[in-house]
Structure formats: C-alpha cells, structure tokens
C-alpha atoms as a PDB file:
ATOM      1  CA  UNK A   1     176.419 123.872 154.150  1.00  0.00           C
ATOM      2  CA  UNK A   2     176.475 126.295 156.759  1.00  0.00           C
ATOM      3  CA  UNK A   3     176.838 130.276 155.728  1.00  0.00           C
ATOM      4  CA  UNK A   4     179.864 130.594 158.166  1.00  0.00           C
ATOM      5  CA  UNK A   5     181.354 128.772 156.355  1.00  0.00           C
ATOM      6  CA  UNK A   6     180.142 130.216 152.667  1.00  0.00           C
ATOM      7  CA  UNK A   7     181.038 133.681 154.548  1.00  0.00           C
ATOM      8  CA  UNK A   8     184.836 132.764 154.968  1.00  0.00           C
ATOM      9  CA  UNK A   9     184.937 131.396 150.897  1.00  0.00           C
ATOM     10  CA  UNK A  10     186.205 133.833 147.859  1.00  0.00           C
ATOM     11  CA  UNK A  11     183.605 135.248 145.279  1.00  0.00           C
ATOM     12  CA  UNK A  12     185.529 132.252 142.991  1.00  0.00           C
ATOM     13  CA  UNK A  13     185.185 129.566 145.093  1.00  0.00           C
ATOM     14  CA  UNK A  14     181.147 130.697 145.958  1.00  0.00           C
ATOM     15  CA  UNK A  15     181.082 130.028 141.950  1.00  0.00           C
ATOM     16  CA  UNK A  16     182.226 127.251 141.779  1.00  0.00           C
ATOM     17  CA  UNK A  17     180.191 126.113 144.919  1.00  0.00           C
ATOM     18  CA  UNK A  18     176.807 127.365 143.047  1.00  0.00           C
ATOM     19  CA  UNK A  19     177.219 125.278 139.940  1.00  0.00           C
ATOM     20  CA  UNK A  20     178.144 122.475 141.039  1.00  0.00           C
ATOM     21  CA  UNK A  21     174.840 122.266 143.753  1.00  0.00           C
ATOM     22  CA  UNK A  22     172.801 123.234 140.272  1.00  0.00           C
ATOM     23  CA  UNK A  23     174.334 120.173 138.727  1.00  0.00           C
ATOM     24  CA  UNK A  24     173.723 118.508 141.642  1.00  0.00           C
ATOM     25  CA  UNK A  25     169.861 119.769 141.411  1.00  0.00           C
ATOM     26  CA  UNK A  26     169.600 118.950 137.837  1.00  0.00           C
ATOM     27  CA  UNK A  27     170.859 115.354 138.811  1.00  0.00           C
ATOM     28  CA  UNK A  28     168.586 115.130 141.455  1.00  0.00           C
ATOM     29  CA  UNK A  29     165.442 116.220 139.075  1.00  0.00           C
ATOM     30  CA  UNK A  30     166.553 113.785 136.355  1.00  0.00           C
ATOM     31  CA  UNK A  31     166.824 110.902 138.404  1.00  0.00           C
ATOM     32  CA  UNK A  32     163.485 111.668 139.896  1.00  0.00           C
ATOM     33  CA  UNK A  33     162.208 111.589 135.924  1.00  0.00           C
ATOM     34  CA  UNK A  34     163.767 108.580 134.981  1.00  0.00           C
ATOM     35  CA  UNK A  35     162.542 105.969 137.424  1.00  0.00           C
ATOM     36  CA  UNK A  36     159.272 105.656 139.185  1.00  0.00           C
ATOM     37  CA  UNK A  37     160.766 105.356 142.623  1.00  0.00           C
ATOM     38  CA  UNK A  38     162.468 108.169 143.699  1.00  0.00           C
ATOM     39  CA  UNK A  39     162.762 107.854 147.793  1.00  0.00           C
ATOM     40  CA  UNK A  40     165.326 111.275 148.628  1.00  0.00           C
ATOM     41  CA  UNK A  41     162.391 113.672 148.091  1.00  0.00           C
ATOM     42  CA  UNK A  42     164.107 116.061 151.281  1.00  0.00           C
ATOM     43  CA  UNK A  43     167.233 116.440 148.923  1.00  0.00           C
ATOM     44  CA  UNK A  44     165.317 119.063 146.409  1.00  0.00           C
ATOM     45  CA  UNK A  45     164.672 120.746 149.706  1.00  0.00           C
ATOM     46  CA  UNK A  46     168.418 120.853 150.932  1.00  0.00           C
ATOM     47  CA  UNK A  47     169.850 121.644 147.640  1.00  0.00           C
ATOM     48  CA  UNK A  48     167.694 124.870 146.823  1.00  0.00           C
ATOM     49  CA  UNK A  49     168.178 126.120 150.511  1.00  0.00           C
ATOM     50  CA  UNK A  50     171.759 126.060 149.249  1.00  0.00           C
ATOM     51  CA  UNK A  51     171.562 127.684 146.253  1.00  0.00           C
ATOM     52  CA  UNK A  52     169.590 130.576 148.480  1.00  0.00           C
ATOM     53  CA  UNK A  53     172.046 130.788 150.357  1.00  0.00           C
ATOM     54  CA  UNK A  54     175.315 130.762 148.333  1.00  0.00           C
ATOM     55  CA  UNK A  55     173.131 133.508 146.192  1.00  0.00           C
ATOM     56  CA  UNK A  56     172.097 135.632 148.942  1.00  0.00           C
ATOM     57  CA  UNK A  57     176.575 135.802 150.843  1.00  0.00           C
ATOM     58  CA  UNK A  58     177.462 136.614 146.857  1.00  0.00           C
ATOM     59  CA  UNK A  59     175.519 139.170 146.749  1.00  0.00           C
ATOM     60  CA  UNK A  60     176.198 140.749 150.181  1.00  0.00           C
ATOM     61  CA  UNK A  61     179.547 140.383 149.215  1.00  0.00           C
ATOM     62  CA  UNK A  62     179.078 141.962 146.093  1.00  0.00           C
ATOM     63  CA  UNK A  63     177.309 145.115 148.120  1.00  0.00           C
ATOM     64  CA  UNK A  64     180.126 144.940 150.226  1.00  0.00           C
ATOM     65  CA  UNK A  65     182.723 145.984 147.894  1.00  0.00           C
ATOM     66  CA  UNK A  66     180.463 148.396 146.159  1.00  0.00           C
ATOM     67  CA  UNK A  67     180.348 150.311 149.415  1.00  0.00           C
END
C-alpha cells in the first residue's frame, strides 16, 4: 500500500482501511499460534508498516484541517 495512494483516500475510507489490516494482523498472529509451521513470517512486517502508515496520513490529515 503505497501512501500516494492512502494520501488521495477520505478520513472514512483510511478507517475502514486501518481495521481491516488490524484484522488482518490479528489473523496473521492467530494463525501463527495455532499451528507449529507458520512460513509468511515477512507478513507481520508488511502489515504493521501499514498500519504506520495509514496512522501517520490520518493524522496529517487531521492537522491539516485543524490549521
């Protein structure tokens, strides 16, 4: 997910983008409990990168319409 992209998105839609990447991270950290063999170990990475970073463009937004 590229912020250009997240940039060009309504404060809604960034919503709905962040929970469902944290339901996508809780999936990711159950599955990883359930079985012993859990191979996608660079998907944790990828996931909270994107959390960052829908976080950090709703709250520049955010800043932006305060000012």
């Amino acid at each position: 997910m590229k912020a250009t992209d997240l940039r060009q998105k309504s404060t809604n839609e960034l919503k709905e983008t962040l929970t469902s990447l944290l339901r996508d991270q809780l999936k990711l950290r159950l599955s990883k409990q359930g079985d012993g063999e859990f191979t996608q170990n660079h998907k944790f990475k990828v996931v909270r990168r994107s959390i960052a970073r829908v976080l950090t463009i709703m709250t520049a937004k955010k800043k932006e319409g305060n000012a």
